[in-house]
Protein backbone atom coordinates (compact mmCIF):
# COMPACT_ATOMS: atom_id res chain seq x y z
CA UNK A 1 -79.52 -37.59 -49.42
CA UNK A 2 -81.45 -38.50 -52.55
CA UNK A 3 -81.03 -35.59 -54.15
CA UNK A 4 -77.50 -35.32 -53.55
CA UNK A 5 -77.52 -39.02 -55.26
CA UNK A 6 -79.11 -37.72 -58.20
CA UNK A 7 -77.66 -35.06 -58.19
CA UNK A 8 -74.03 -36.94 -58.37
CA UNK A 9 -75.62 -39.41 -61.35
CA UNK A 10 -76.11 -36.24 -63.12
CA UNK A 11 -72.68 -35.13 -63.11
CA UNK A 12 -71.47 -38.46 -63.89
CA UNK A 13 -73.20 -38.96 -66.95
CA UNK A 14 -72.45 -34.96 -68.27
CA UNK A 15 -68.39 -35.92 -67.36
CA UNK A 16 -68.65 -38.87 -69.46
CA UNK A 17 -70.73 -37.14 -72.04
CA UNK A 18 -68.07 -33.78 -72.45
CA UNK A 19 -65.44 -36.50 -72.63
CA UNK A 20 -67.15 -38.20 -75.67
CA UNK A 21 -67.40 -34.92 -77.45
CA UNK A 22 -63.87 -34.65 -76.99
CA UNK A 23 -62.63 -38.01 -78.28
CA UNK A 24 -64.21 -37.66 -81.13
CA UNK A 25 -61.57 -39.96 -83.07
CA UNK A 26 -63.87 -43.26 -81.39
CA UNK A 27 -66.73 -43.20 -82.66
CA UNK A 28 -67.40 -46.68 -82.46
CA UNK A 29 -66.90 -46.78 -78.38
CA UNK A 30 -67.90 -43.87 -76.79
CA UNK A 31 -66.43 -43.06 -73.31
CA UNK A 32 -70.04 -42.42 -72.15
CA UNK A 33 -70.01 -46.56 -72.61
CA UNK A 34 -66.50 -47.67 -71.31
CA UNK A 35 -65.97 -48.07 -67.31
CA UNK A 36 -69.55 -49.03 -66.66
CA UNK A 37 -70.75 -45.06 -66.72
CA UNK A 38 -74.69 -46.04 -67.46
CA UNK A 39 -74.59 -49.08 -64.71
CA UNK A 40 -72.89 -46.52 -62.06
CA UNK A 41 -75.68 -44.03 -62.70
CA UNK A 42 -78.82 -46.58 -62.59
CA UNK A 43 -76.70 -47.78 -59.02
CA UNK A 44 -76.66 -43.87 -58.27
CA UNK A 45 -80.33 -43.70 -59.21
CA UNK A 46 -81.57 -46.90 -57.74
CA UNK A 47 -80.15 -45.56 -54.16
CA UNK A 48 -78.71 -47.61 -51.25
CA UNK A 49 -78.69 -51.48 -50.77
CA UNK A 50 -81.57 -53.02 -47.65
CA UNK A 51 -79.05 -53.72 -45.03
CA UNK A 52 -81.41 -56.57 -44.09
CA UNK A 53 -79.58 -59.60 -45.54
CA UNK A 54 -76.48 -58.02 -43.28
CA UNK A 55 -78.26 -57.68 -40.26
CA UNK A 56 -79.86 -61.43 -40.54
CA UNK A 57 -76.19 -62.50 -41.13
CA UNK A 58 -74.35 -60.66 -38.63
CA UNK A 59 -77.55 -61.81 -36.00
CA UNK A 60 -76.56 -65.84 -37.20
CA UNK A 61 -72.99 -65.37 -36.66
CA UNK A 62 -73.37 -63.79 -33.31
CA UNK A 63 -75.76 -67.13 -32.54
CA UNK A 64 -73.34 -69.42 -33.72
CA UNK A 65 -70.45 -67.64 -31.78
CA UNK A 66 -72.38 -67.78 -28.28
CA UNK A 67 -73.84 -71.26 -29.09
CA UNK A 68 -69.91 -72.62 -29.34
CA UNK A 69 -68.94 -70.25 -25.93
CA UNK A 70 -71.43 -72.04 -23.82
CA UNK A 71 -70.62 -75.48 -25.60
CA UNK A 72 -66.92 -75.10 -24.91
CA UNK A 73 -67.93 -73.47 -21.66
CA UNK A 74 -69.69 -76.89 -20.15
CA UNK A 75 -67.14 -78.68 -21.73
CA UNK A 76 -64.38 -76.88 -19.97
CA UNK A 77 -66.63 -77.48 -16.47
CA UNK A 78 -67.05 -81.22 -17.06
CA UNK A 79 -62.88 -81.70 -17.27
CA UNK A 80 -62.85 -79.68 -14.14
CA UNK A 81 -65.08 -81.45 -12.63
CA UNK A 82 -63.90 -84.68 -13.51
CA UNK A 83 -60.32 -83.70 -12.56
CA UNK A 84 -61.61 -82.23 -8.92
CA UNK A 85 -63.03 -85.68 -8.37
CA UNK A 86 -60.12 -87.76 -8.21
């Protein structure tokens, strides 16, 4: 999987360099520089994101969801109740 990474960043950076040599009426802005070429190889490069902040927010939002189920749960049961008793 890295290699195939690298091996991606590679190509990227040759595309944008063949298409420089052939525009080479701008020679103040090369294409190599325009899109955000370097910052999509060092992403390449630098490899996946942790999934950790994810996890830690998809475990809080499954907390929060139950803790409002049971809330509105033994609400629910205390109208019943109160409605049974009259």
């Amino acid at each position: 999987m890295i290699d195939d990474r690298r091996l991606l960043a590679r190509a990227l950076g040759k595309a944008a360099l063949a298409n420089t040599r052939n525009q080479r009426r701008v020679a103040t802005a090369p294409a190599f520089l325009h899109g955000g070429v370097p910052e999509r190889m060092a992403a390449l490069l630098d490899g996946p994101t942790p999934p950790a902040r994810s996890l830690a927010l998809l475990a809080a939002g499954c907390v929060a969801t139950v803790a409002v189920m049971v809330f509105a749960a033994v609400h629910a049961s205390t109208d019943c109740l109160a409605l049974l008793s009259r």
